[in-house]
C-alpha atoms as a PDB file:
ATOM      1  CA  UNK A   1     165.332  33.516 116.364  1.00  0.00           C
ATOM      2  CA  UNK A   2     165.246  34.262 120.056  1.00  0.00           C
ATOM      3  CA  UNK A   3     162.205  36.738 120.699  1.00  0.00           C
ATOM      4  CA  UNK A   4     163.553  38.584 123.245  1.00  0.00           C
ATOM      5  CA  UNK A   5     166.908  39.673 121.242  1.00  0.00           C
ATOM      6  CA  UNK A   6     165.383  39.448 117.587  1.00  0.00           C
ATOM      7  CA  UNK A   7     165.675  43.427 116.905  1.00  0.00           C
ATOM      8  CA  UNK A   8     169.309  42.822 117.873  1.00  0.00           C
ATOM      9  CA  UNK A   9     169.723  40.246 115.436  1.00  0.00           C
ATOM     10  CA  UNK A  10     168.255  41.980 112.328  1.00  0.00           C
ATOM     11  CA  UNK A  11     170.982  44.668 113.393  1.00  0.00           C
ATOM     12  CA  UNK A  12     174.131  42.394 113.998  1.00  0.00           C
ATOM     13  CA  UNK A  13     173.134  39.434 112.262  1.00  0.00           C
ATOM     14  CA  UNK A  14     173.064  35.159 114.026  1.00  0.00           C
ATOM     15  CA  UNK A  15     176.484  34.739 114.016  1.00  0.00           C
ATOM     16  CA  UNK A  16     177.022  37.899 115.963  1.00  0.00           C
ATOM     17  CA  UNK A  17     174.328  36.830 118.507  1.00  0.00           C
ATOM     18  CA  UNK A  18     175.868  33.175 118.843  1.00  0.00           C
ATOM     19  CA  UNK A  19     179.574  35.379 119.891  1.00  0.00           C
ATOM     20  CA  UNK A  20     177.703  37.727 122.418  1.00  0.00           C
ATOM     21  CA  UNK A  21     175.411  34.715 123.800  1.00  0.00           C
ATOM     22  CA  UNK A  22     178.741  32.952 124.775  1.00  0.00           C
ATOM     23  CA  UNK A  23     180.837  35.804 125.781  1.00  0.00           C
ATOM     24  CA  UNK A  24     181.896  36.858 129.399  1.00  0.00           C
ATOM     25  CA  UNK A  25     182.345  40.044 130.057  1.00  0.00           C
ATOM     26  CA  UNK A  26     183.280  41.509 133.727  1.00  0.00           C
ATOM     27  CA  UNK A  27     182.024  45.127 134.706  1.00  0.00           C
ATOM     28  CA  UNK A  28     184.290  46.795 137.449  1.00  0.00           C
ATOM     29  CA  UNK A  29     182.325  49.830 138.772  1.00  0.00           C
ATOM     30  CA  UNK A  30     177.844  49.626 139.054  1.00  0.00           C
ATOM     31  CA  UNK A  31     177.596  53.521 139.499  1.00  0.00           C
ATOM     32  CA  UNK A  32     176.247  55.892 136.884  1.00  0.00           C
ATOM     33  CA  UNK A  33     178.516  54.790 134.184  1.00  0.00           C
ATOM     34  CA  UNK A  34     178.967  50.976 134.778  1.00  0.00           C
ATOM     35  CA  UNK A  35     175.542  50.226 135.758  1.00  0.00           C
ATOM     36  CA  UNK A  36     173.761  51.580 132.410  1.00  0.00           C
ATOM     37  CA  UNK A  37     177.146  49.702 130.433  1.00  0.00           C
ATOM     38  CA  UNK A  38     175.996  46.377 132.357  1.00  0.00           C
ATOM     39  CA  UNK A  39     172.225  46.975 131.702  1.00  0.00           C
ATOM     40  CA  UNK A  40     173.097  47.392 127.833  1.00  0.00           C
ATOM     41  CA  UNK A  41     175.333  44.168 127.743  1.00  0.00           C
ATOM     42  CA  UNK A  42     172.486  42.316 129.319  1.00  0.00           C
ATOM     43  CA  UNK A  43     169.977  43.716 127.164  1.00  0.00           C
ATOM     44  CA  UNK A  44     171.817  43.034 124.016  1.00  0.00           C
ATOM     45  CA  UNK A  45     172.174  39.034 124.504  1.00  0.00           C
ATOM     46  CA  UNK A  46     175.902  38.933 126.253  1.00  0.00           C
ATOM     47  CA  UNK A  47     175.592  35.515 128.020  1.00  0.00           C
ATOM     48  CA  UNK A  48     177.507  35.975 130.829  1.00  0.00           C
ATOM     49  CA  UNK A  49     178.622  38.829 133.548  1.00  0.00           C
ATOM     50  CA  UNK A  50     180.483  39.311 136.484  1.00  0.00           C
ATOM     51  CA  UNK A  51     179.444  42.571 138.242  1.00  0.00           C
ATOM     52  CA  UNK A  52     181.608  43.986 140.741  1.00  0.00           C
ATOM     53  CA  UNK A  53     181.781  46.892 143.224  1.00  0.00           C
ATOM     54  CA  UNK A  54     182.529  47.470 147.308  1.00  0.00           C
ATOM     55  CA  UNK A  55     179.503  49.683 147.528  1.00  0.00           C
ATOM     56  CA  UNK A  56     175.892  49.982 148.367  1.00  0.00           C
ATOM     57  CA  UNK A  57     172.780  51.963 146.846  1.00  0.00           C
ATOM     58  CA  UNK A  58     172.945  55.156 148.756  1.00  0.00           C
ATOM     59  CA  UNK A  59     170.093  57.718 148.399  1.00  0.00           C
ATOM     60  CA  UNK A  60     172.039  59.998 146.182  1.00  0.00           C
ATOM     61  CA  UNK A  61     172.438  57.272 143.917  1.00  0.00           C
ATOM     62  CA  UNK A  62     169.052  57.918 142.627  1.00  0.00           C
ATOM     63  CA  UNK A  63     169.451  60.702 140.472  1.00  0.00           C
ATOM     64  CA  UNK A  64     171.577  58.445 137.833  1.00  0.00           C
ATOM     65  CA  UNK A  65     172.369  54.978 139.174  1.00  0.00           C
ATOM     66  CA  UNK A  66     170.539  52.053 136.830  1.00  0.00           C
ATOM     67  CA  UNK A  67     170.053  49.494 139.623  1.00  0.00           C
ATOM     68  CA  UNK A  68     169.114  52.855 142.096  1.00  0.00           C
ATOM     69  CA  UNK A  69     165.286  52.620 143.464  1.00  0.00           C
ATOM     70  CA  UNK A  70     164.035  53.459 146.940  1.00  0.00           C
ATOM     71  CA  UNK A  71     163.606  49.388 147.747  1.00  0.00           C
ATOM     72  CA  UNK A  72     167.340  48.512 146.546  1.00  0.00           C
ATOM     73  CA  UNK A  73     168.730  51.590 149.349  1.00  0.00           C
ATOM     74  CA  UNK A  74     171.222  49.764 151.586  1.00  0.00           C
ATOM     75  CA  UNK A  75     171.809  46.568 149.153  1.00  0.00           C
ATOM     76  CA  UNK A  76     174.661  45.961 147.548  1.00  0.00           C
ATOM     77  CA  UNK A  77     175.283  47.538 144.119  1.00  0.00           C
ATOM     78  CA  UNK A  78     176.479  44.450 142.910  1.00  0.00           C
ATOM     79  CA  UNK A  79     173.267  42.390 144.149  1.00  0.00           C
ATOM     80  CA  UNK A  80     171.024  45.262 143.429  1.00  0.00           C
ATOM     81  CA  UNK A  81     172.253  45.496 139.692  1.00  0.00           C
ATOM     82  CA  UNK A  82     172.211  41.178 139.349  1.00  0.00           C
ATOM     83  CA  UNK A  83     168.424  41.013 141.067  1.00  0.00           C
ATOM     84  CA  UNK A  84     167.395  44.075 137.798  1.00  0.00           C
ATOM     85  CA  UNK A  85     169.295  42.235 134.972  1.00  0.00           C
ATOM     86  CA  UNK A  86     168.004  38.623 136.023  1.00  0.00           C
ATOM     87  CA  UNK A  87     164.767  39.692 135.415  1.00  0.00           C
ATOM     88  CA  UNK A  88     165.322  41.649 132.250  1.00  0.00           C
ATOM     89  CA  UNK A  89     167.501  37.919 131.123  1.00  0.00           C
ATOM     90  CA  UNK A  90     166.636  35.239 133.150  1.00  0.00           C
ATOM     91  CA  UNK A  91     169.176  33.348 130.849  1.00  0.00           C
ATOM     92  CA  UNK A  92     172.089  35.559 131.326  1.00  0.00           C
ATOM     93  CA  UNK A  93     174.643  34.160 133.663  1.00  0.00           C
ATOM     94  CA  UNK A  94     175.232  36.276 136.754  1.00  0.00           C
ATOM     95  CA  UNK A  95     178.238  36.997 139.125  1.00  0.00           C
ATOM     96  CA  UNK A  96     177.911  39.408 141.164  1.00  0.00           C
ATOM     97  CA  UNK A  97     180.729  40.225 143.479  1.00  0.00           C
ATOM     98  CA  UNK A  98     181.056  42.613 146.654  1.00  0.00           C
ATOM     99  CA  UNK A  99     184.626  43.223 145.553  1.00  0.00           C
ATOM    100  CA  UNK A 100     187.290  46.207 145.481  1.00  0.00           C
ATOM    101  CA  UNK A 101     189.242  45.664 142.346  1.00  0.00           C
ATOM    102  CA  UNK A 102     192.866  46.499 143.656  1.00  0.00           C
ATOM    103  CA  UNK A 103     196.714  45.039 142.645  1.00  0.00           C
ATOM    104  CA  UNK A 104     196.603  43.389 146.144  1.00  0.00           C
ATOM    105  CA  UNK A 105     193.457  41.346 144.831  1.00  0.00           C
ATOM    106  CA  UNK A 106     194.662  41.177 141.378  1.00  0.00           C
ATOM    107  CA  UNK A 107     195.194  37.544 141.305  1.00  0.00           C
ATOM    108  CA  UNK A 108     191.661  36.882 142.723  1.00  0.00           C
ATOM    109  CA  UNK A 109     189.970  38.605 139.847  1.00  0.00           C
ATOM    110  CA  UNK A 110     192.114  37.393 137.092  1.00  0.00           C
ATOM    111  CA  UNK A 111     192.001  33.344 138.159  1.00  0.00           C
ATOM    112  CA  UNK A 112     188.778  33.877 136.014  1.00  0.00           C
ATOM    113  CA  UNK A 113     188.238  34.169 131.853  1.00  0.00           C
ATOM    114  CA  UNK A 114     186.930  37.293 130.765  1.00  0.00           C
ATOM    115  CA  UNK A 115     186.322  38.108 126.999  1.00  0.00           C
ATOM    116  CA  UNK A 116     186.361  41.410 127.592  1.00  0.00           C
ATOM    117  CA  UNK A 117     186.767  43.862 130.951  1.00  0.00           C
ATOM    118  CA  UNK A 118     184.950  47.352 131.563  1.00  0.00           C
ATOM    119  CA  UNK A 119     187.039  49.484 133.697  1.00  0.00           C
ATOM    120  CA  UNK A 120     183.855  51.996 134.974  1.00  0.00           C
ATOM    121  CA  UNK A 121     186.185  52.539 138.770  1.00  0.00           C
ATOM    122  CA  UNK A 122     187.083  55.900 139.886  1.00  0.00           C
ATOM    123  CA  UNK A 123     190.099  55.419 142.173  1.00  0.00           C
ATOM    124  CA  UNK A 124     193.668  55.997 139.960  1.00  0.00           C
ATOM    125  CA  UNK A 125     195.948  53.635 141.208  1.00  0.00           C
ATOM    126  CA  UNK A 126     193.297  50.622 140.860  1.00  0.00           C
ATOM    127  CA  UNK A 127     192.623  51.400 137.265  1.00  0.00           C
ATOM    128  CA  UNK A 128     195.701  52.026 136.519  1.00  0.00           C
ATOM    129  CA  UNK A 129     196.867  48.188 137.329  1.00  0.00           C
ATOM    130  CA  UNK A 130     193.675  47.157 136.041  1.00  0.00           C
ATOM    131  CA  UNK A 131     194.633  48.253 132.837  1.00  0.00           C
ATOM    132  CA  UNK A 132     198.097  47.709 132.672  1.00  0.00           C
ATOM    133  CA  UNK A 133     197.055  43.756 133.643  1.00  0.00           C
ATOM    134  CA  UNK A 134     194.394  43.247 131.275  1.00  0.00           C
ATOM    135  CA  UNK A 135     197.209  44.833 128.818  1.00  0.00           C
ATOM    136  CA  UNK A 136     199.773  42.105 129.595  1.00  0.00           C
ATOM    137  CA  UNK A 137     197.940  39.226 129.658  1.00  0.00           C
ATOM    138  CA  UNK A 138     195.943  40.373 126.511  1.00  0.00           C
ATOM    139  CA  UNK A 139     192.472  40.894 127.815  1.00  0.00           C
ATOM    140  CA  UNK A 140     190.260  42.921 125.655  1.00  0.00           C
ATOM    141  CA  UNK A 141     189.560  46.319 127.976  1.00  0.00           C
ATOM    142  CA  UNK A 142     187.544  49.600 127.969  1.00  0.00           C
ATOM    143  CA  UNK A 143     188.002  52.202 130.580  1.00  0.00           C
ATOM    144  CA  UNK A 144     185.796  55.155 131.170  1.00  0.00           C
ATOM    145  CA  UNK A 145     187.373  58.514 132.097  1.00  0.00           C
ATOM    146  CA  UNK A 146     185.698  61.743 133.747  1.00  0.00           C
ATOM    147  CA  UNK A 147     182.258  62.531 133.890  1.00  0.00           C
ATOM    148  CA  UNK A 148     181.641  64.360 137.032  1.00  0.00           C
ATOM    149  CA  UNK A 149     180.976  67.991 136.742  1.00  0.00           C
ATOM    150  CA  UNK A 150     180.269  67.713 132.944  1.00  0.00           C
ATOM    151  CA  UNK A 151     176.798  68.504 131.641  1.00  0.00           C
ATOM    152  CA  UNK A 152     177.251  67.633 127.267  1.00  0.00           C
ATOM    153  CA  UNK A 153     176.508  64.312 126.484  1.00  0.00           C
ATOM    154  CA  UNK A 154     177.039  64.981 123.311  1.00  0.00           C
ATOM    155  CA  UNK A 155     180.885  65.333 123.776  1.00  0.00           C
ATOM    156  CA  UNK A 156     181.471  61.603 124.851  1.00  0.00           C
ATOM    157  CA  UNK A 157     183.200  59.544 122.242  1.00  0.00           C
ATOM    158  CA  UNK A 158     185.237  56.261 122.386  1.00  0.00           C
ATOM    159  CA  UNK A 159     188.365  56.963 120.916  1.00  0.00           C
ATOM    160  CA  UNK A 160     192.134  55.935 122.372  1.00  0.00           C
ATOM    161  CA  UNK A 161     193.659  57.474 125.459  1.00  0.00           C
ATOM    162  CA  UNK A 162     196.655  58.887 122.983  1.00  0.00           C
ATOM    163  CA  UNK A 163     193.653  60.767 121.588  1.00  0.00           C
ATOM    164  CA  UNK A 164     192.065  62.688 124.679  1.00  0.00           C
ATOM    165  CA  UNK A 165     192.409  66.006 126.015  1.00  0.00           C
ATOM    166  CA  UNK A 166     190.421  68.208 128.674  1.00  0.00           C
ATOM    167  CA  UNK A 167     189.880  65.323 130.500  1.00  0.00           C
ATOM    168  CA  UNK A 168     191.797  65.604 134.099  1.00  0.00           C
ATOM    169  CA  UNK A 169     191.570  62.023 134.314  1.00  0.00           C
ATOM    170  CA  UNK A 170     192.981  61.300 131.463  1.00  0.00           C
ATOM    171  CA  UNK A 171     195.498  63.465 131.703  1.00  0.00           C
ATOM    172  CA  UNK A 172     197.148  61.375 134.610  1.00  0.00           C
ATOM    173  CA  UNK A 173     196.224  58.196 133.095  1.00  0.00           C
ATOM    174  CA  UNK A 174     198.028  58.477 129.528  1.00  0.00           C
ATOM    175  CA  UNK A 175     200.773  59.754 131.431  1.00  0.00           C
ATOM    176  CA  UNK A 176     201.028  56.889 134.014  1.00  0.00           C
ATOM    177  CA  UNK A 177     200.352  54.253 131.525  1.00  0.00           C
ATOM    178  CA  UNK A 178     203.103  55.595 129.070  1.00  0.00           C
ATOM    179  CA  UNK A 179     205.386  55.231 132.035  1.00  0.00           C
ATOM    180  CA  UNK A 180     204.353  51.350 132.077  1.00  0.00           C
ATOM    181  CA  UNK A 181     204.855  51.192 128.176  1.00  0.00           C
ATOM    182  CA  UNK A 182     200.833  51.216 127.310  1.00  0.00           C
ATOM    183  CA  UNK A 183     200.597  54.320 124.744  1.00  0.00           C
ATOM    184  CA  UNK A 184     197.479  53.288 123.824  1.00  0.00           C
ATOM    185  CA  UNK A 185     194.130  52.063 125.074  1.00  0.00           C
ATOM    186  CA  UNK A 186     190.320  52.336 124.449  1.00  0.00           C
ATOM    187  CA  UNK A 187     188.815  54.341 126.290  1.00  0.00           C
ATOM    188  CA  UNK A 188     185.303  56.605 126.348  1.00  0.00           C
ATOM    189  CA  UNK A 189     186.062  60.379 127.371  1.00  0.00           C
ATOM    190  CA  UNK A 190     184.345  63.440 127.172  1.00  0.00           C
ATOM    191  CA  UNK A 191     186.709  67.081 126.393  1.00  0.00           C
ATOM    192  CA  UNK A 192     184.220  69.021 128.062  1.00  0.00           C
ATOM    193  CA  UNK A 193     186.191  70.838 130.811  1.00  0.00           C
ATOM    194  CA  UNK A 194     184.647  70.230 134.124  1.00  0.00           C
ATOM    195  CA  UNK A 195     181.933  72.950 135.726  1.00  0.00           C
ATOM    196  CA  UNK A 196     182.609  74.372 139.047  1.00  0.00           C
ATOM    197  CA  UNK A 197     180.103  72.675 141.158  1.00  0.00           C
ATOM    198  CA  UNK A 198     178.172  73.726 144.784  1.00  0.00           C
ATOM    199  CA  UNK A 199     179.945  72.070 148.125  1.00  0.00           C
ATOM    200  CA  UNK A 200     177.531  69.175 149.214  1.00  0.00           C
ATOM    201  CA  UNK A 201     179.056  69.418 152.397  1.00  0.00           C
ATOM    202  CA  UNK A 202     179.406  65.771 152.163  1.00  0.00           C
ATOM    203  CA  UNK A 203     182.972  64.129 153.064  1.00  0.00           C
ATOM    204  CA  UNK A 204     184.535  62.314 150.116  1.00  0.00           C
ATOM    205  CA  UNK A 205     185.021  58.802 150.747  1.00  0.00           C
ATOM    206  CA  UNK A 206     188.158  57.054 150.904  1.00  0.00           C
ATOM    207  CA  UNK A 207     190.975  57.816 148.367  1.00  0.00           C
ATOM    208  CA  UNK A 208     188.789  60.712 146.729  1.00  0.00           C
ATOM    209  CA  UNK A 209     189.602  64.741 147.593  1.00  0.00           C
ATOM    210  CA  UNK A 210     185.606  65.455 146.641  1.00  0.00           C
ATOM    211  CA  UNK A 211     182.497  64.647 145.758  1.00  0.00           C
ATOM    212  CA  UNK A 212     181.874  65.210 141.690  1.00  0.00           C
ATOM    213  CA  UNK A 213     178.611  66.745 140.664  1.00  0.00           C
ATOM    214  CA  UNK A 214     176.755  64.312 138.291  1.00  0.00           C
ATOM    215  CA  UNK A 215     173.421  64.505 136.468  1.00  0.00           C
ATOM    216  CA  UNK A 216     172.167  61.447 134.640  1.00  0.00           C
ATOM    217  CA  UNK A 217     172.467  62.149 130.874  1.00  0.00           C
ATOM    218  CA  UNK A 218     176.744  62.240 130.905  1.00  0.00           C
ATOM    219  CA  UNK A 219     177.242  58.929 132.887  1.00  0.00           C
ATOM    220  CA  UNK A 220     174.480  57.031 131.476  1.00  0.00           C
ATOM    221  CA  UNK A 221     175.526  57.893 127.915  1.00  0.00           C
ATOM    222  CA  UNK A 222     179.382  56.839 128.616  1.00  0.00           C
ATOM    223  CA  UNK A 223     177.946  53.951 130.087  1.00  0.00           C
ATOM    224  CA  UNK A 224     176.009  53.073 126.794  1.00  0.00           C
ATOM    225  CA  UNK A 225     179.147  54.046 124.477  1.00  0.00           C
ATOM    226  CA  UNK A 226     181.371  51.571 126.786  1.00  0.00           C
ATOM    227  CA  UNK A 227     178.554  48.609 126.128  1.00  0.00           C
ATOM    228  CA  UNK A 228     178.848  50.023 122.397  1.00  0.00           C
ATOM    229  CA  UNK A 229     182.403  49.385 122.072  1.00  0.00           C
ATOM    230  CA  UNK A 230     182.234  46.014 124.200  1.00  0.00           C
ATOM    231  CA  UNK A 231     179.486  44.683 121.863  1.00  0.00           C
ATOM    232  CA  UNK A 232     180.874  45.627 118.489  1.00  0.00           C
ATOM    233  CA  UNK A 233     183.916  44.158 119.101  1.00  0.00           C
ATOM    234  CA  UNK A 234     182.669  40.618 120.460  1.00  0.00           C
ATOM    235  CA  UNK A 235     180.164  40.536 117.632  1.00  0.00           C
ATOM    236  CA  UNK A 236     182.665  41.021 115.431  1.00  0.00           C
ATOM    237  CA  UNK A 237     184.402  38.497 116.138  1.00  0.00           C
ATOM    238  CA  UNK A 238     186.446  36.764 112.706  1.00  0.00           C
ATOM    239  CA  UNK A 239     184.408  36.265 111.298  1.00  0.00           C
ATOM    240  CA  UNK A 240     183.839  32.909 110.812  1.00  0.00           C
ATOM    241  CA  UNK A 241     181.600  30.726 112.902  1.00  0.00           C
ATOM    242  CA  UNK A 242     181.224  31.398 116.927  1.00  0.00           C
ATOM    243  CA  UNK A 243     183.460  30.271 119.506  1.00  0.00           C
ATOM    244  CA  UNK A 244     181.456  27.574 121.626  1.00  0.00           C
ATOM    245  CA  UNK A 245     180.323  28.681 124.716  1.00  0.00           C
ATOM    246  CA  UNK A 246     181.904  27.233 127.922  1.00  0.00           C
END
């Protein structure tokens, strides 16, 4: 029994261990959701990862962000989040990727094998092909929905997007995706209708009409919940005995 993942193993069992160890599983999105969700899936024995996100640690990331520290300021999230995993599992396989998930770059992300996809981006029209490819060319997938402005932990759940309400996100992504066909999909959501929040006086960046207020408790848990989902499922598995790693 590997030392480092044995309380793992009493939980889920060697077979389960032998599925995550050679399971690849691609996090779009390091902020305060997808950073925690990539932390757990490291921490829990999944062998390989491909980390991706266009951004770098800004100061304000350090309220919530898992790969946010006064030295990583400036780096990319991506790197940032690799350099803090390696050293948690030097044997985890790492690819992290300065990269915009978008349908013009669909191609580029999909030439690889994923076992399973976390969908932790903010910007609608990205996630939405996101999902709708993963859906077509049967890629396991988890999206997160809305946790800005949202305060109750508690309220997060993974259930499927025919199932959410509250949610302004979701709102517009059931309703696009049942226009592509896709009634349902897993998903983690909190109802919790969003607080009003204080004008940063920041400008939103690109493709966003403002900046959400976010405290680390809600992202961090949907984050965990995600890796919940992810990890279940692989461990799952058929049963019977592991698929051999590649």
């Amino acid at each position: 029994m590997n030392e480092q993942f044995a309380r793992t193993q009493m939980l889920l069992g060697a077979p389960a261990m032998e599925r995550l160890a050679c399971s690849h599983v691609a996090v779009l999105g390091l902020g305060g959701v997808g950073g925690w969700c990539a932390e757990t899936l490291c921490r829990s024995g999944v062998g390989e990862l491909t980390l991706a996100d266009q951004d770098t640690v800004s100061i304000s990331n350090l309220n919530r962000q898992a790969a946010a520290f006064r030295s990583t300021v400036d780096m990319e999230k991506a790197q940032a989040t690799a350099l803090r995993l390696a050293d948690i599992a030097p044997s985890c396989i790492l690819h992290p990727l300065r990269f915009r998930y978008e349908a013009g770059r669909r191609e580029e992300f999909f030439h690889t094998r994923y076992d399973y996809i976390v969908d932790a981006i903010d910007l609608v029209s990205c996630k939405l092909d996101l999902i709708e490819t993963a859906h077509t060319r049967r890629v396991p997938i988890i999206s997160a929905l809305g946790t800005g402005n949202k305060r109750d932990a508690q309220q997060l759940r993974i259930a499927d997007i025919s199932e959410t309400e509250g949610c302004p996100l979701a709102r517009v992504v059931r309703k696009e995706l049942r226009k592509r066909g896709i009634p349902h999909h897993k998903v983690v959501f909190s109802p919790e209708l969003p607080h009003s929040a204080e004008d940063s006086g920041e400008a939103p960046p690109p493709g966003r009409r403002s900046i959400p207020a976010s405290a680390m408790w809600v992202p961090a848990a949907a984050g965990l919940l995600l890796a919940q989902a992810v990890i279940l499922d692989l461990a799952g598995g058929s049963g019977g005995a592991p698929t051999p790693c590649r």
